[in-house]
N, C-alpha and C. Protein backbone atom coordinates (compact mmCIF):
# COMPACT_ATOMS: atom_id res chain seq x y z
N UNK A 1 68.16 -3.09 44.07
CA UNK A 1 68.14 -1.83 43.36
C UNK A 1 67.95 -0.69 44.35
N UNK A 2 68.69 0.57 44.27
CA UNK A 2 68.77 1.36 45.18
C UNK A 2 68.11 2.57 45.05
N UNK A 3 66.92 3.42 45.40
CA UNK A 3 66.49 4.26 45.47
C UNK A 3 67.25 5.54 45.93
N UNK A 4 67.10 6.65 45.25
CA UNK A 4 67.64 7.58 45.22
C UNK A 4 67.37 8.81 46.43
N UNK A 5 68.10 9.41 46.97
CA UNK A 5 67.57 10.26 47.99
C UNK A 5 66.39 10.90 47.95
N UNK A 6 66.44 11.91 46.77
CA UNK A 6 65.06 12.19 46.00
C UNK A 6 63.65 11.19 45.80
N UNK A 7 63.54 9.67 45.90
CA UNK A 7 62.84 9.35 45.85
C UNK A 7 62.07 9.04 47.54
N UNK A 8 62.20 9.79 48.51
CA UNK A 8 62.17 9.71 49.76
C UNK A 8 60.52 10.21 50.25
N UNK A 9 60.11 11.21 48.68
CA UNK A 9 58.97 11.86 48.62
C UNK A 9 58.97 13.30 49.36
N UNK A 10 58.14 13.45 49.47
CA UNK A 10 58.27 15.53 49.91
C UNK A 10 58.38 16.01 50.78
N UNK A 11 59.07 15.12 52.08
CA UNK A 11 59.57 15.11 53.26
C UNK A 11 60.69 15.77 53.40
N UNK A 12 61.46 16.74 54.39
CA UNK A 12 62.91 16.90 54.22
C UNK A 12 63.17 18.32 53.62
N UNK A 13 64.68 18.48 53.18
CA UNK A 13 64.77 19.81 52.65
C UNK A 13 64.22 20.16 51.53
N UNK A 14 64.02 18.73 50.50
CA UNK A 14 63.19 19.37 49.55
C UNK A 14 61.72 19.77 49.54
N UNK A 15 61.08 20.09 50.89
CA UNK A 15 59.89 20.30 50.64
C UNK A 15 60.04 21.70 51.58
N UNK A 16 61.08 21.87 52.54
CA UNK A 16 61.63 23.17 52.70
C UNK A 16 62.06 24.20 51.81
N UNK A 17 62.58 23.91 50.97
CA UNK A 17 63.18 24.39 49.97
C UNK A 17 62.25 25.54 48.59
N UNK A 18 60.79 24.26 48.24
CA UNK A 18 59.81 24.25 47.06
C UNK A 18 59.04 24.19 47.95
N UNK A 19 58.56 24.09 48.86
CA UNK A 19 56.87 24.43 48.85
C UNK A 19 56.55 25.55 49.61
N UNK A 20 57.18 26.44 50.00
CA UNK A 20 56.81 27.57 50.32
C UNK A 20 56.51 28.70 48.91
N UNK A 21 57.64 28.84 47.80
CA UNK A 21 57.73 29.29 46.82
C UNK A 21 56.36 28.51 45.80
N UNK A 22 55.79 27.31 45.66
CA UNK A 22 55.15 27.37 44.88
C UNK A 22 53.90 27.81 45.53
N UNK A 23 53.50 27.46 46.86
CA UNK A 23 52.30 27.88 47.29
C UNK A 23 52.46 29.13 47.38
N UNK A 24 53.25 29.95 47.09
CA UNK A 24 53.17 31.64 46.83
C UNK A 24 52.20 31.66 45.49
N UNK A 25 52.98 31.23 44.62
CA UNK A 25 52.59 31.79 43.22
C UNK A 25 51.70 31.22 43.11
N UNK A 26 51.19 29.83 43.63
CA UNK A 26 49.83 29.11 43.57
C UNK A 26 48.69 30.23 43.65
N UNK A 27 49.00 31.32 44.26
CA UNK A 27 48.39 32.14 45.33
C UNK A 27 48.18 33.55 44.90
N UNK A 28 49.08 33.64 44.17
CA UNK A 28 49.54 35.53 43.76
C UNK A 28 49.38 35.54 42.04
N UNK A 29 49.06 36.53 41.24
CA UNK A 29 48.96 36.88 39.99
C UNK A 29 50.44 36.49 39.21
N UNK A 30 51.20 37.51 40.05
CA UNK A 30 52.56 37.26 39.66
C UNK A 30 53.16 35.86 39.62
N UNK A 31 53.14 35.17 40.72
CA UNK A 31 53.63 33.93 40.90
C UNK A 31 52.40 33.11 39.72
N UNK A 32 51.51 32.86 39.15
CA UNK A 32 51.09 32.56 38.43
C UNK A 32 51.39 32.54 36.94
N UNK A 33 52.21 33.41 36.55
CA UNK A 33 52.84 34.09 35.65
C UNK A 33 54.17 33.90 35.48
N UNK A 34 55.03 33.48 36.57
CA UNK A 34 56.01 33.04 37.14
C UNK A 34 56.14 31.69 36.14
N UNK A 35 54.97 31.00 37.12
CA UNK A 35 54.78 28.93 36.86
C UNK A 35 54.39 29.19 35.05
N UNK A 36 53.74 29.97 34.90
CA UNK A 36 53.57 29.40 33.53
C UNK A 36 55.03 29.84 32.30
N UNK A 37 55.70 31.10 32.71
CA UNK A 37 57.19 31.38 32.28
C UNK A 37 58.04 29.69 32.27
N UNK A 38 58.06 29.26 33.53
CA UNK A 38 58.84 28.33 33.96
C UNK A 38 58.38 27.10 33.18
N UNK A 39 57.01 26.91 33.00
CA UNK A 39 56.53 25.70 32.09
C UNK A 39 57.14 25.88 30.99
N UNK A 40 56.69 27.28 30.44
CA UNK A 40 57.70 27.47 29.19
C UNK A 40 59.14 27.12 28.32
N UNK A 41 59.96 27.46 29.84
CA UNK A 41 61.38 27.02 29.94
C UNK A 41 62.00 25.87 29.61
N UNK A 42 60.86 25.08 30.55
CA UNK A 42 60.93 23.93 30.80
C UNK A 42 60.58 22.97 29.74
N UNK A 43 59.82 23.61 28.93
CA UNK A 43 59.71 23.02 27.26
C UNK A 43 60.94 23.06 26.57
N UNK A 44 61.92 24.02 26.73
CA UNK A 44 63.07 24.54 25.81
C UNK A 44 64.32 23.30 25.94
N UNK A 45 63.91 21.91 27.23
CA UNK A 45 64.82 21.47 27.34
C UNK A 45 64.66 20.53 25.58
N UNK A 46 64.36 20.46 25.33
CA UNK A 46 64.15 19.61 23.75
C UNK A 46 64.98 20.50 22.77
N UNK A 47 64.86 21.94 22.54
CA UNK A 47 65.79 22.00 21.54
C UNK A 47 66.39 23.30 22.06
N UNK A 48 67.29 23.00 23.22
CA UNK A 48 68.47 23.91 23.54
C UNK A 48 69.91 23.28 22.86
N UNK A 49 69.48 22.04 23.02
CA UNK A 49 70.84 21.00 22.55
C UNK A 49 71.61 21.21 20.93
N UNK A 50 70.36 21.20 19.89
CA UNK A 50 70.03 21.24 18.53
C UNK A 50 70.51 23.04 18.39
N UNK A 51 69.80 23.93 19.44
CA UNK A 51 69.80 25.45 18.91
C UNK A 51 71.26 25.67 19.34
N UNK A 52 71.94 25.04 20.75
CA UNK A 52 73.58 25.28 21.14
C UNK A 52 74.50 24.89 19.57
N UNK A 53 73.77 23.98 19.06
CA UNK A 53 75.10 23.47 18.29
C UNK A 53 74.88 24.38 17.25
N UNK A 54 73.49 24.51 16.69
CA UNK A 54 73.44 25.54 15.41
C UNK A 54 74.08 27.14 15.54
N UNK A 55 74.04 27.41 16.97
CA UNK A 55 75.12 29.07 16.96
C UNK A 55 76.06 28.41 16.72
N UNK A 56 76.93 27.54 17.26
CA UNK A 56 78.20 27.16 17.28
C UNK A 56 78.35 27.18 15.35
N UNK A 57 77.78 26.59 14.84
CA UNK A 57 78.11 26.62 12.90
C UNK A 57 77.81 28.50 13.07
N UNK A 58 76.80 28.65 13.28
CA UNK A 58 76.49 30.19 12.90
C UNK A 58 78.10 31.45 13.53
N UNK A 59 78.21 30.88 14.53
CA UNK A 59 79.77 31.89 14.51
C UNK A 59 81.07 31.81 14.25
N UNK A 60 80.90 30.23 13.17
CA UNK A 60 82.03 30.13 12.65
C UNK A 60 82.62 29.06 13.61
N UNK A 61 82.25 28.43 14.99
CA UNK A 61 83.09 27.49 15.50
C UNK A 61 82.57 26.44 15.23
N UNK A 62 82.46 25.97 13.73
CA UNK A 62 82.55 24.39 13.15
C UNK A 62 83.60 23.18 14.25
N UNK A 63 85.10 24.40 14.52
CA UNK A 63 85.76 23.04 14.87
C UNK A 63 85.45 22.77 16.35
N UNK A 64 84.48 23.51 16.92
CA UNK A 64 84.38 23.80 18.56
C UNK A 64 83.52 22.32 18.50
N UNK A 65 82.99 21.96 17.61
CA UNK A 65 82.02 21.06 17.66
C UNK A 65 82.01 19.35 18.32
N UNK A 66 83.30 19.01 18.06
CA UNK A 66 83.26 18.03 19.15
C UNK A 66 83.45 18.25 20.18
N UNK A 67 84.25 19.48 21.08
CA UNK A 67 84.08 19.73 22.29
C UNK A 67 83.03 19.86 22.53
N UNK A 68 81.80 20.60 22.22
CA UNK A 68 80.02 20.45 22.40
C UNK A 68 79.91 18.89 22.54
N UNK A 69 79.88 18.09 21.82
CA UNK A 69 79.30 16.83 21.64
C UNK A 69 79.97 16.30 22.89
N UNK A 70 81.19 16.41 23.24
CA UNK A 70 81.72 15.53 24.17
C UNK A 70 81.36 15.76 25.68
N UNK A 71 81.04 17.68 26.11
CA UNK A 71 80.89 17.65 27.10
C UNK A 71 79.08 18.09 27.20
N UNK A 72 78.57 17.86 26.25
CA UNK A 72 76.94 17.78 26.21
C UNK A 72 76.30 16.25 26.27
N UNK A 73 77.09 15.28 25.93
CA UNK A 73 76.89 13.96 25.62
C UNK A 73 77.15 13.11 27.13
N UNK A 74 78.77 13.68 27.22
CA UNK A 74 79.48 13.03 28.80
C UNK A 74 78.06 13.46 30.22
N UNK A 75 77.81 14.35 29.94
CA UNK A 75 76.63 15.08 31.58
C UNK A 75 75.19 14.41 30.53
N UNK A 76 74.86 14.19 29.73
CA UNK A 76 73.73 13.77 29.52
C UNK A 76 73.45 12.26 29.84
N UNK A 77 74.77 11.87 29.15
CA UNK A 77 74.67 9.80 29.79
C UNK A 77 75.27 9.70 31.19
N UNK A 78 75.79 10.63 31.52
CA UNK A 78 76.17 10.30 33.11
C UNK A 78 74.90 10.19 33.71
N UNK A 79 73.78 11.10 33.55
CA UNK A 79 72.21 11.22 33.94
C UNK A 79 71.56 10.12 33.67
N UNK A 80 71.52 9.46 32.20
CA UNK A 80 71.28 8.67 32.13
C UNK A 80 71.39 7.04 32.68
N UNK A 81 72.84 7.17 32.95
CA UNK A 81 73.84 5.93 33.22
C UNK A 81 73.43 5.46 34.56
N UNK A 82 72.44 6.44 35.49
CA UNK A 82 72.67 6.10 36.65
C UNK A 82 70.85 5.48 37.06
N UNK A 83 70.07 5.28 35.74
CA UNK A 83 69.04 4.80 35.92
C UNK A 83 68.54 3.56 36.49
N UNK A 84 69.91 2.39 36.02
CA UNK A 84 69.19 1.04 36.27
C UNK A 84 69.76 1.01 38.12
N UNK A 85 70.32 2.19 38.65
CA UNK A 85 70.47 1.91 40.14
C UNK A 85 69.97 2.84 40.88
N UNK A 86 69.94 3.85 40.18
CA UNK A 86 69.45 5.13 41.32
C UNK A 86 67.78 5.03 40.41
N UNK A 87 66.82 4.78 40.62
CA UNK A 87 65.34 5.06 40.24
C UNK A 87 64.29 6.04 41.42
N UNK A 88 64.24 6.81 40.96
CA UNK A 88 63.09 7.58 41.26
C UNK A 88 61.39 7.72 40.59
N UNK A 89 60.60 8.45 41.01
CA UNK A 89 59.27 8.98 40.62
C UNK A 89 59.24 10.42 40.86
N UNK A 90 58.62 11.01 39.54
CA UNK A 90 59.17 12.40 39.64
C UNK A 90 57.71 12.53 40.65
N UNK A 91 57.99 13.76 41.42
CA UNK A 91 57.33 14.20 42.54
C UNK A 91 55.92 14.76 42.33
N UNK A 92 56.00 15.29 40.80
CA UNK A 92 54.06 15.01 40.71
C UNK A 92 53.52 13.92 40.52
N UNK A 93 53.90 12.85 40.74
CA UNK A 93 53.37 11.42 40.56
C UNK A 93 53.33 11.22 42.31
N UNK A 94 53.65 11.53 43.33
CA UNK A 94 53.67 11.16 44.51
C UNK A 94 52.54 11.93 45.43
N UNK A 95 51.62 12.71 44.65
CA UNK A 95 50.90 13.26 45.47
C UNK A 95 51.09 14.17 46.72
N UNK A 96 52.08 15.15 47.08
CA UNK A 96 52.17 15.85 47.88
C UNK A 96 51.19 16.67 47.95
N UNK A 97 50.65 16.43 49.82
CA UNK A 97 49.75 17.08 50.02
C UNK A 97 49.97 18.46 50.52
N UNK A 98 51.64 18.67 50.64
CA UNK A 98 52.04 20.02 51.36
C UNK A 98 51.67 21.43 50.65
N UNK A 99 51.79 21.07 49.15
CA UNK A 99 51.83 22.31 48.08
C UNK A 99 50.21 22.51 47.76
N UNK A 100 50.21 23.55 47.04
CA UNK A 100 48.65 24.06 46.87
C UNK A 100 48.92 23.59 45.34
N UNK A 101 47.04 23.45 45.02
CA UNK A 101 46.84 22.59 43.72
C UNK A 101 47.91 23.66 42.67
N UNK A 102 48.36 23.41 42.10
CA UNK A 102 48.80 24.15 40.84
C UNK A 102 47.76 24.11 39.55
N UNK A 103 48.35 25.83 38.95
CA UNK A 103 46.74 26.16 38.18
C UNK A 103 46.75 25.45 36.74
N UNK A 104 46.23 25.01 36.36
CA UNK A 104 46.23 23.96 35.42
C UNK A 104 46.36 25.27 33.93
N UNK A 105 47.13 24.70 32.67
CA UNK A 105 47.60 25.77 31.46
C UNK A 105 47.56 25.15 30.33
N UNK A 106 47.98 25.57 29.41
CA UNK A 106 47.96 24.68 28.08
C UNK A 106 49.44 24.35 27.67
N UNK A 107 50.34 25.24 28.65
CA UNK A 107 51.92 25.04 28.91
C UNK A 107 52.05 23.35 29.17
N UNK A 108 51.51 23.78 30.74
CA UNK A 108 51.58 22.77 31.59
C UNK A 108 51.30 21.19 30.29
N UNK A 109 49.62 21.39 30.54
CA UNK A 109 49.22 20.36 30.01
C UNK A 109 49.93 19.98 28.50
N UNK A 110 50.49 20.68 27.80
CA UNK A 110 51.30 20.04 26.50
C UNK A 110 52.71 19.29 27.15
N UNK A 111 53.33 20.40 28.18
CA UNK A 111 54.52 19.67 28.92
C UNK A 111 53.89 17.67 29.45
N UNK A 112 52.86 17.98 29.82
CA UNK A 112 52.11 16.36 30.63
C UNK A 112 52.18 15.33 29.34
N UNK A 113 51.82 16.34 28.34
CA UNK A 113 51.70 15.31 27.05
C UNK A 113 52.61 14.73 26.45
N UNK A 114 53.43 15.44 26.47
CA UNK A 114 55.16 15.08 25.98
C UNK A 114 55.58 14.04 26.43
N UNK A 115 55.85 14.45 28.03
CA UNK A 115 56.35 13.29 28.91
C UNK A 115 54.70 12.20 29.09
N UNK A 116 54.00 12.10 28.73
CA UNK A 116 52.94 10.49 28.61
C UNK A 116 53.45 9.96 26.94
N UNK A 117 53.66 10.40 25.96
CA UNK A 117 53.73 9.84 24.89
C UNK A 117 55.11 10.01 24.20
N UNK A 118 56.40 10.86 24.75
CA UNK A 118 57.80 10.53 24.38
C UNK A 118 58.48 10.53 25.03
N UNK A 119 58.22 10.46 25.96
CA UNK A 119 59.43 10.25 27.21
C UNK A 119 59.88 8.61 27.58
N UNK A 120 60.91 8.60 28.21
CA UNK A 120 61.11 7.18 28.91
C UNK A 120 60.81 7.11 29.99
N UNK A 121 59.00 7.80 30.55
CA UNK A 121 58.65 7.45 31.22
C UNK A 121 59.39 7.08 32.47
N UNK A 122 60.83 7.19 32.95
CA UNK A 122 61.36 7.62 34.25
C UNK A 122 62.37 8.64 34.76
N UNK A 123 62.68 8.80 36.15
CA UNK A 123 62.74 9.65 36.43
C UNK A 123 64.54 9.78 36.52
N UNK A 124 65.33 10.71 35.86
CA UNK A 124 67.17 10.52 36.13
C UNK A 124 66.90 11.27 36.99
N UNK A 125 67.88 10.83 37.82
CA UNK A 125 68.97 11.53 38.78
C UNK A 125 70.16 11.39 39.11
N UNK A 126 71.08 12.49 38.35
CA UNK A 126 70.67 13.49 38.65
C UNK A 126 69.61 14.06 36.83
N UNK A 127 69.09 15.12 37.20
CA UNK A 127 68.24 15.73 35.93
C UNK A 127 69.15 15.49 34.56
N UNK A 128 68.71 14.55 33.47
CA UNK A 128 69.03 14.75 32.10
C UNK A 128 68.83 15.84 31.42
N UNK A 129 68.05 16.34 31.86
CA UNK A 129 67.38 17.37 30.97
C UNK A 129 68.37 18.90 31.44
N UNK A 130 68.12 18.96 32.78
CA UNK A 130 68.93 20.34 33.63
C UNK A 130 70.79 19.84 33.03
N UNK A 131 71.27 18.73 33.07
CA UNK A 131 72.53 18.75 33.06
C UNK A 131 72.92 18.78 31.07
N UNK A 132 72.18 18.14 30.63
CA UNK A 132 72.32 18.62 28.40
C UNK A 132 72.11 20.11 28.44
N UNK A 133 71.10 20.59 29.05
CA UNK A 133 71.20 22.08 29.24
C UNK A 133 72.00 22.73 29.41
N UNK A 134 72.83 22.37 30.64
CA UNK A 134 73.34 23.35 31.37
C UNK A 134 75.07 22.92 30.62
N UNK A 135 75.19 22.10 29.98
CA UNK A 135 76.59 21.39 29.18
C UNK A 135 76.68 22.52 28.00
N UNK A 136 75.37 22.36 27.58
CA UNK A 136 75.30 23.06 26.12
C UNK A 136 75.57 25.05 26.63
N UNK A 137 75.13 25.13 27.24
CA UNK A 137 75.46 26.91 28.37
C UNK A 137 76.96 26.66 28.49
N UNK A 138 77.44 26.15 29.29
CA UNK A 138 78.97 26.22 29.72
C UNK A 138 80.01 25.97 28.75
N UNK A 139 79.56 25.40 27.35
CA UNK A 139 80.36 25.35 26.12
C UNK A 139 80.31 26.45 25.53
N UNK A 140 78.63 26.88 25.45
CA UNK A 140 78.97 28.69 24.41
C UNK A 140 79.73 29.40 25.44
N UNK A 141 79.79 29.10 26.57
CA UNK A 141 80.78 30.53 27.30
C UNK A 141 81.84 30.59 27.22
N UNK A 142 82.05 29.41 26.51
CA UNK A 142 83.98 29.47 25.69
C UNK A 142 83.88 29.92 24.54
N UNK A 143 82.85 29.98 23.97
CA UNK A 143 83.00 30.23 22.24
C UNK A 143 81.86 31.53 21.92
N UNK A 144 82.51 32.35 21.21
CA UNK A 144 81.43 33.43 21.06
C UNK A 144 81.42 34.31 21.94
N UNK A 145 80.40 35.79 21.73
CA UNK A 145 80.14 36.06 22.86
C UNK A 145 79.87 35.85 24.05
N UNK A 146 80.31 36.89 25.26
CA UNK A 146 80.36 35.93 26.40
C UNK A 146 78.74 36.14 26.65
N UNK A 147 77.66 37.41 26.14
CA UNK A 147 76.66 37.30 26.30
C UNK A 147 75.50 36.24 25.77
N UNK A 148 75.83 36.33 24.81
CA UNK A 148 75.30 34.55 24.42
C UNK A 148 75.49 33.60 25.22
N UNK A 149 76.73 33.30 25.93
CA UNK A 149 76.82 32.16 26.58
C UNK A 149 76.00 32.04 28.10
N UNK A 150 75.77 33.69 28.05
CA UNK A 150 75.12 34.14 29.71
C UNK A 150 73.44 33.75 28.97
N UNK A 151 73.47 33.83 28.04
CA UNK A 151 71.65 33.58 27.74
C UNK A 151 71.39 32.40 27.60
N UNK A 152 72.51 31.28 27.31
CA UNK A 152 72.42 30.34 27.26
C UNK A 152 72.49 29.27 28.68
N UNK A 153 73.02 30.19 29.24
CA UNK A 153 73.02 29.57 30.92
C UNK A 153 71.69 30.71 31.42
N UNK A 154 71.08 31.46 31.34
CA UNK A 154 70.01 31.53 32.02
C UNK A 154 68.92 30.62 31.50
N UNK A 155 69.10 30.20 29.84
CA UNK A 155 67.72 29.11 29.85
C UNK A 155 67.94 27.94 30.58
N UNK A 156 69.09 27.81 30.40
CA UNK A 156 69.61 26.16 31.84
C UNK A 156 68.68 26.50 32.85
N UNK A 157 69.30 27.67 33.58
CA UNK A 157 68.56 28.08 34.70
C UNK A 157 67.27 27.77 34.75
N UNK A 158 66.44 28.26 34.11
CA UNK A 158 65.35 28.53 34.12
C UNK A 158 64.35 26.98 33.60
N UNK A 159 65.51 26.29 33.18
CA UNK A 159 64.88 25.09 32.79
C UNK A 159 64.92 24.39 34.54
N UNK A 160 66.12 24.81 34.89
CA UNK A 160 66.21 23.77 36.11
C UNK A 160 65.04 24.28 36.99
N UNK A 161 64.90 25.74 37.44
CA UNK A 161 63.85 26.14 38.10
C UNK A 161 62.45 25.07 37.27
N UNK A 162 62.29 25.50 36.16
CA UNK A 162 60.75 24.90 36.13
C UNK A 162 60.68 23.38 35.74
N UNK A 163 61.83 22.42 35.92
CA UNK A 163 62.02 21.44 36.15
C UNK A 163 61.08 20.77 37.67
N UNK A 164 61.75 21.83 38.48
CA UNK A 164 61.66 22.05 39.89
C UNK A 164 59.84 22.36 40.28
N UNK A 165 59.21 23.56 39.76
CA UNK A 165 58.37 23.99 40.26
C UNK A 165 56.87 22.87 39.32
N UNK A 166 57.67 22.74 38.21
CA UNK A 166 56.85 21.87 37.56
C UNK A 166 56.95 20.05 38.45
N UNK A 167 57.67 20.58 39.37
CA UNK A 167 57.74 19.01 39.78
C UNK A 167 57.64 17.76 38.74
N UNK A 168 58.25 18.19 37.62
CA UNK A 168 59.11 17.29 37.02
C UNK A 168 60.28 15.98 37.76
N UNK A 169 61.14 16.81 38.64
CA UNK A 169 62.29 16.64 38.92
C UNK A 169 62.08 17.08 40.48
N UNK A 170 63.13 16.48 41.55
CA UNK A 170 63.00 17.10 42.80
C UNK A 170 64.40 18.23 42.52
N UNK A 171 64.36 19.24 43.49
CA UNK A 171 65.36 20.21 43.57
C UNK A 171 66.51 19.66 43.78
N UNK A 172 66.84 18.32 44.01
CA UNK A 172 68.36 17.43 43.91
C UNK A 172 68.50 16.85 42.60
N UNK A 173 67.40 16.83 42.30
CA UNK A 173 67.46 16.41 40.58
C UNK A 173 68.80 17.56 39.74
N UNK A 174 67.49 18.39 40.08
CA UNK A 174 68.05 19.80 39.46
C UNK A 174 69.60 20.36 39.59
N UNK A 175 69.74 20.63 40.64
CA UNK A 175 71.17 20.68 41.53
C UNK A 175 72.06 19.75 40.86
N UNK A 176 72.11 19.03 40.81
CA UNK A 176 72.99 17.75 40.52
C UNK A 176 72.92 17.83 38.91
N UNK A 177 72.23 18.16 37.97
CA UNK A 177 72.10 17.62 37.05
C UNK A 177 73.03 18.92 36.65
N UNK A 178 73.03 20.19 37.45
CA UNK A 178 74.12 21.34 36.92
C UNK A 178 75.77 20.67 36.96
N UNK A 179 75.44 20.24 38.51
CA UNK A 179 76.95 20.07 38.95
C UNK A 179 77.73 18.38 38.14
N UNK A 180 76.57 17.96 37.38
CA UNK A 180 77.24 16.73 36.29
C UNK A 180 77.90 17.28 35.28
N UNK A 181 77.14 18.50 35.07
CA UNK A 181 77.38 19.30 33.79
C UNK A 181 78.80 19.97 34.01
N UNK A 182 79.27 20.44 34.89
CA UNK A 182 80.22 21.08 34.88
C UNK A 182 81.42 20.57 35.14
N UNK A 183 81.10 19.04 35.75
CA UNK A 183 82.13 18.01 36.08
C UNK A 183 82.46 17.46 34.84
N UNK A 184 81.38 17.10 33.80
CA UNK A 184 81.56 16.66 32.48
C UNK A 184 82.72 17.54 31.54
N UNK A 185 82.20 19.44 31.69
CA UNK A 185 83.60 20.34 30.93
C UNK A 185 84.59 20.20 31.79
N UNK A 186 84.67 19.88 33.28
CA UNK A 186 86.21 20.06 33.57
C UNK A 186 86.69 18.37 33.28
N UNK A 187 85.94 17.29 32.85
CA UNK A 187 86.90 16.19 32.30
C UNK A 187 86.95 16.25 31.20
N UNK A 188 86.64 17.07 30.24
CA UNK A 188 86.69 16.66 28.46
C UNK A 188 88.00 17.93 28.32
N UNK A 189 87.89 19.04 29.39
CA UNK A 189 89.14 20.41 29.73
C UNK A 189 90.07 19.23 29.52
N UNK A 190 89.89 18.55 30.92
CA UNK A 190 91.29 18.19 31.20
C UNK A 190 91.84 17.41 30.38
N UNK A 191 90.96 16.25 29.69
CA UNK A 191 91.40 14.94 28.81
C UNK A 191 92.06 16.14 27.20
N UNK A 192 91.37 17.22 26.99
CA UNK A 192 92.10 18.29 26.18
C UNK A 192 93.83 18.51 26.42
N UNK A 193 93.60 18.83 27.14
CA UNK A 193 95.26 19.34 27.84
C UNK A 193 96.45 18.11 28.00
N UNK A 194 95.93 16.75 28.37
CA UNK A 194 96.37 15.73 27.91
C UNK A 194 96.51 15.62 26.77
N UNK A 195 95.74 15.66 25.59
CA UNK A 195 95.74 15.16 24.42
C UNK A 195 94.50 14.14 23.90
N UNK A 196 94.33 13.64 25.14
CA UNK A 196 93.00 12.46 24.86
C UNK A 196 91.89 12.78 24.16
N UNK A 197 91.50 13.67 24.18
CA UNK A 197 90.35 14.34 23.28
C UNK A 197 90.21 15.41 22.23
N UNK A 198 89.27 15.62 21.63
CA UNK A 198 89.65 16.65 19.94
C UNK A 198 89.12 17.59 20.22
């Protein structure tokens, strides 16, 4: 069974990358305010999926609806699919001693609770959570306003950031779990244009 780059621990670019930025806000009012925004976010990955499809009825694109399902579903089990070979431990389980303690919240700690009592307890890579997100964003930006679809890709965003700072996920988690997402709309595009799909 093959371990995932990300599971290498906090060595490398990902600790170039995240631990300068969290030991800021570890540190500063603002950046405190920051982490707990981002915990926030990072809650929203549960019902961005459910709230994408309900605009989609609300502006009238009933028939847009299996394109949602197909390219929210395709980047979510691709994340999934790659568990029984790529396994990781998300990076607050590894104890990095590089970052400063992070300030403990009622964000945070409900986020801890979630993932101890409904989660599957491991770690995708690339991010399940950043790539259903970021599927469900890149579908409203075909349908509807294009500003909706921009609010709907900044909560992606912002999920992937506090994916990230919440050390949920390593920053390749994150990364990757966009770029599944967008590989997922350009194959359900293309299988469209063929005919293969509804």
């Amino acid at each position: 069974m093959r371990m995932a780059p990300s599971s290498r621990g906090s060595s490398g670019w990902n600790r170039r990358l995240v631990a300068g930025p969290l030991e800021w806000c570890a540190q500063h009012r603002a950046g405190k305010w920051l982490l707990g925004y981002l915990e926030l976010a990072y809650m929203l990955c549960y019902v961005s999926m459910p709230m994408g499809l309900a605009v989609l009825y609300l502006l009238g694109q009933r028939s847009a609806a299996g394109h949602f399902w197909t390219v929210v579903l395709l980047a979510t089990y691709t994340s999934y699919g790659t568990l029984p070979f790529l396994q990781t431990r998300p990076p607050r389980m590894l104890g990095e001693k590089w970052g400063a303690s992070r300030p403990a919240g009622k964000l945070r700690a409900f986020n801890l609770w979630i993932l101890r009592h409904a989660s599957i307890h491991a770690n995708t890579f690339p991010s399940a959570h950043v790539a259903s997100s970021t599927a469900c964003a890149l579908v409203l930006l075909g349908h509807g306003p294009i500003w909706l679809g921009i609010g709907f890709l900044w909560i992606a965003f912002s999920i992937a950031l506090g994916a990230v700072a919440g050390r949920y996920h390593f920053a390749a988690d994150a990364i990757l779990g966009g770029l599944v997402a967008l590989a997922a709309l350009l194959v359900e595009n293309a299988l469209t244009v063929y005919g293969l799909a509804g």
